[in-house]
Protein backbone atom coordinates (compact mmCIF):
# COMPACT_ATOMS: atom_id res chain seq x y z
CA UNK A 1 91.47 -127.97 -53.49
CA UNK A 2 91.46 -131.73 -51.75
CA UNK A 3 89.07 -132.63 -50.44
CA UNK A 4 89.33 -135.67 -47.50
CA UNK A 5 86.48 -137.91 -46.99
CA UNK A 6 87.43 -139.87 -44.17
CA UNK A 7 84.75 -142.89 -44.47
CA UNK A 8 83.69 -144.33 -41.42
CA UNK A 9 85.01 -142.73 -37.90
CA UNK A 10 84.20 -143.29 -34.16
CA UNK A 11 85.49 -142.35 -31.17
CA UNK A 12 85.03 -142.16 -27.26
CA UNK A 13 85.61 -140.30 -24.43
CA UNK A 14 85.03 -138.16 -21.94
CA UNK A 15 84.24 -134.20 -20.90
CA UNK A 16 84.64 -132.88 -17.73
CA UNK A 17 83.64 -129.60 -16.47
CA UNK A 18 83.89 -127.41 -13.09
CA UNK A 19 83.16 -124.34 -12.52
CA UNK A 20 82.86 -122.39 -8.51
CA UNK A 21 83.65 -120.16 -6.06
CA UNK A 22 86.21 -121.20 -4.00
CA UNK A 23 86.14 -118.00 -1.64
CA UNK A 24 83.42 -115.09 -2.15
CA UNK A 25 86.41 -112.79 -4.54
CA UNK A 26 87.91 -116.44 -6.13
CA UNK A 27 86.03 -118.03 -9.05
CA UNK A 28 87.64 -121.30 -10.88
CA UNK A 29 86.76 -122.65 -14.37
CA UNK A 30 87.76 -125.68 -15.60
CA UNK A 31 87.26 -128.03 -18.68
CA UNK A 32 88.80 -131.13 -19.87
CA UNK A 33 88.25 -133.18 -23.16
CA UNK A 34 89.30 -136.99 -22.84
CA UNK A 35 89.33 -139.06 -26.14
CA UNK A 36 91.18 -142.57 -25.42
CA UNK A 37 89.77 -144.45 -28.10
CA UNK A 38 89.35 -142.16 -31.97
CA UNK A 39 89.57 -144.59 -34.80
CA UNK A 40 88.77 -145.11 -38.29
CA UNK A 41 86.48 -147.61 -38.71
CA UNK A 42 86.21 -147.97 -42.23
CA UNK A 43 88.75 -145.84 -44.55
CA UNK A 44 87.72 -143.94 -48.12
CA UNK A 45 88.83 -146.78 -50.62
CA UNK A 46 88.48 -144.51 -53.44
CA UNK A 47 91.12 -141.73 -51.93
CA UNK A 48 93.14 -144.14 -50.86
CA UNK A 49 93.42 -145.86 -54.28
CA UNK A 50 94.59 -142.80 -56.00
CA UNK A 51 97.03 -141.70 -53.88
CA UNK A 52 95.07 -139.31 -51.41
CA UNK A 53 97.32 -140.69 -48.39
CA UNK A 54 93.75 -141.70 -46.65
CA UNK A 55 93.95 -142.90 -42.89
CA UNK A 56 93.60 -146.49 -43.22
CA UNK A 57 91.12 -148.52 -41.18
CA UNK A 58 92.19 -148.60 -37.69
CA UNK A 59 94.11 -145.47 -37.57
CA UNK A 60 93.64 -142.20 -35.02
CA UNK A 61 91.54 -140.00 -37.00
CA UNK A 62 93.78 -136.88 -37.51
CA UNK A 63 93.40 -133.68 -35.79
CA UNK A 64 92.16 -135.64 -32.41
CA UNK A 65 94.20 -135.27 -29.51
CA UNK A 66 93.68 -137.08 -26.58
CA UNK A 67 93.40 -134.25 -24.35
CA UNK A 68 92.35 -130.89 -24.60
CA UNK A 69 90.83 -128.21 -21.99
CA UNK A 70 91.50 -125.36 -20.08
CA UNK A 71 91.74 -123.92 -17.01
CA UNK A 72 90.71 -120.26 -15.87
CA UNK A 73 90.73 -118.18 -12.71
CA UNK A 74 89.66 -114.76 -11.37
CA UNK A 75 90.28 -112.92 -7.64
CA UNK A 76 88.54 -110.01 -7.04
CA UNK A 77 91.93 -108.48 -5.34
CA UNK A 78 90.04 -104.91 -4.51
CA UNK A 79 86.35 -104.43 -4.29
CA UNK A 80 86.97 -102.40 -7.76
CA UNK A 81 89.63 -104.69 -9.32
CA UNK A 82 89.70 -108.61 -10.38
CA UNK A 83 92.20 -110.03 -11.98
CA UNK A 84 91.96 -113.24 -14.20
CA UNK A 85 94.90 -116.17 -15.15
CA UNK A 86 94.34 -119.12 -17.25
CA UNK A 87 96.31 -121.53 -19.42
CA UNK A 88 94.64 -124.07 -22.58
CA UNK A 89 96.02 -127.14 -23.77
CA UNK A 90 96.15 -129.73 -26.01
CA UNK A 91 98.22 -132.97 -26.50
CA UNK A 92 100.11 -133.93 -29.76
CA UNK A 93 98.04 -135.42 -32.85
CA UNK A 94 98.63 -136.46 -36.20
CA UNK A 95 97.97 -134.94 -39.22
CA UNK A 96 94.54 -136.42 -41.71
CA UNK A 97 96.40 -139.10 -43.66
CA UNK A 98 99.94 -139.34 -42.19
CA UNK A 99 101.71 -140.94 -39.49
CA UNK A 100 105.06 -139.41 -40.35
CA UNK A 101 104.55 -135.81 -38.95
CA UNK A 102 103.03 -134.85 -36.04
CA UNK A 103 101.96 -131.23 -33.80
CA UNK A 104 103.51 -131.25 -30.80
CA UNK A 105 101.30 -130.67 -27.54
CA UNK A 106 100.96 -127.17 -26.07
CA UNK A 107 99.93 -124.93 -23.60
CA UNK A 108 99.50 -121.15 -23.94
CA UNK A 109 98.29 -118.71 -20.85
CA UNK A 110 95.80 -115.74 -20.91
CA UNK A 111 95.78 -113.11 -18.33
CA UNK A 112 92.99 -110.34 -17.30
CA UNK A 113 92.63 -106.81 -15.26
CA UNK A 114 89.23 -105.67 -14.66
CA UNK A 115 88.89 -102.52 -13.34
CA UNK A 116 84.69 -101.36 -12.31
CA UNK A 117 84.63 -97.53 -12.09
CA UNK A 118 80.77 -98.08 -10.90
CA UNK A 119 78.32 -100.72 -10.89
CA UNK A 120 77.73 -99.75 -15.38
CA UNK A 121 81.11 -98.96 -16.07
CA UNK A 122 84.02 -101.20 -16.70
CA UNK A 123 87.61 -100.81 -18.45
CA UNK A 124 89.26 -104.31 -18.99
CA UNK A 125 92.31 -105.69 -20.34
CA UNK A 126 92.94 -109.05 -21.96
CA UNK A 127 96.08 -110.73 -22.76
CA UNK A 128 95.66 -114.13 -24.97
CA UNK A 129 98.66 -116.65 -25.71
CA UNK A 130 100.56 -114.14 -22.86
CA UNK A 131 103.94 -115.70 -23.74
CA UNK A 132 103.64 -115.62 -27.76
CA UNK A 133 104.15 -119.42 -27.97
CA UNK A 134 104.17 -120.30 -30.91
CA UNK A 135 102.67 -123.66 -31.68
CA UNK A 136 100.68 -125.83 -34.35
CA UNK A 137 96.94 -125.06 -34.08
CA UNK A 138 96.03 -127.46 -36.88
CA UNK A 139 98.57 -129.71 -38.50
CA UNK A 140 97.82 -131.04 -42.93
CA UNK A 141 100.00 -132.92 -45.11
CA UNK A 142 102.76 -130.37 -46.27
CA UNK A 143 101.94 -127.34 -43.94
CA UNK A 144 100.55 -126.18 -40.38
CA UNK A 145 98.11 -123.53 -39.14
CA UNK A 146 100.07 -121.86 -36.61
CA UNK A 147 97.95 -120.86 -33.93
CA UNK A 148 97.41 -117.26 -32.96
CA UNK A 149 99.73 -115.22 -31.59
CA UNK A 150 99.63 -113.01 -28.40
CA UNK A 151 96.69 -110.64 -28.77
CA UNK A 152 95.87 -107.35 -26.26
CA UNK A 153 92.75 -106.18 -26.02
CA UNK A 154 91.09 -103.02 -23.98
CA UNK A 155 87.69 -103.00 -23.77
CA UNK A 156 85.46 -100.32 -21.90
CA UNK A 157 81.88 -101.03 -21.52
CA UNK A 158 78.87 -98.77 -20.39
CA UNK A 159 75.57 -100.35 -19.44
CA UNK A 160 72.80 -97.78 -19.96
């Protein structure tokens, strides 16, 4: 195990969040994370010294992109049925300690189906990362965390 202690970091930015109803059946979510300005401000000498491939002072901190968020939408099409679409991103960033690699940005898309058999009783169905993108969750010196692949999941729930 490695362990990276990164010093001294600071950053800035921005977060920016909406959420409505755009018609009585049409809700809208929406987030967005807005870091211009990440830095290292003052790097671990030690690592750095033996070869740990620190960030040096100045540098992005890795594993900061610039902008992440999402965006997520449900219509109620029948009174008994809503259906939900949304897509998450991220732009590129570097991996901790090196400027020669670097994750590409993505965007992966979820979809819903909600079906309400009475006011207690629902059956849904939830699609995550609809396409099966694969993409770089988390990118390290040697390797990458892919991120997760398309998941389905049913759900029925019962209020008593």
């Amino acid at each position: 195990t490695q362990y990276l202690l990164s010093g001294k970091r600071h950053a800035a930015g921005m977060e920016f969040n909406a959420a409505g109803r755009l018609t009585p059946k049409w809700e809208i979510f929406w987030n967005h994370t807005w870091i211009p300005s990440a830095r290292i401000d003052r790097s671990n000498q030690v690592l750095a010294a033996n070869g740990g491939g620190a960030q040096v002072q100045g540098d992005r901190p890795g594993l900061t992109p610039k902008h992440s968020g999402s965006l997520w939408t449900t219509y109620r099409v029948l009174p008994k049925l809503r259906l939900g679409f949304g897509a998450n991103y991220r732009s590129s960033q570097y991996p901790e300690g090196n400027r020669a690699a670097r994750a590409a940005g993505f965007v992966t898309y979820d979809a819903m189906a909600e079906y309400s058999f009475t006011d207690a009783t629902t059956l849904r169905l939830n699609v995550t990362n609809l396409t099966n993108k694969l993409y770089a969750d988390a990118l390290y010196r040697g390797f990458y965390a892919p991120g997760a692949p398309r998941k389905v999941e049913v759900t029925f729930k019962h209020l008593f």
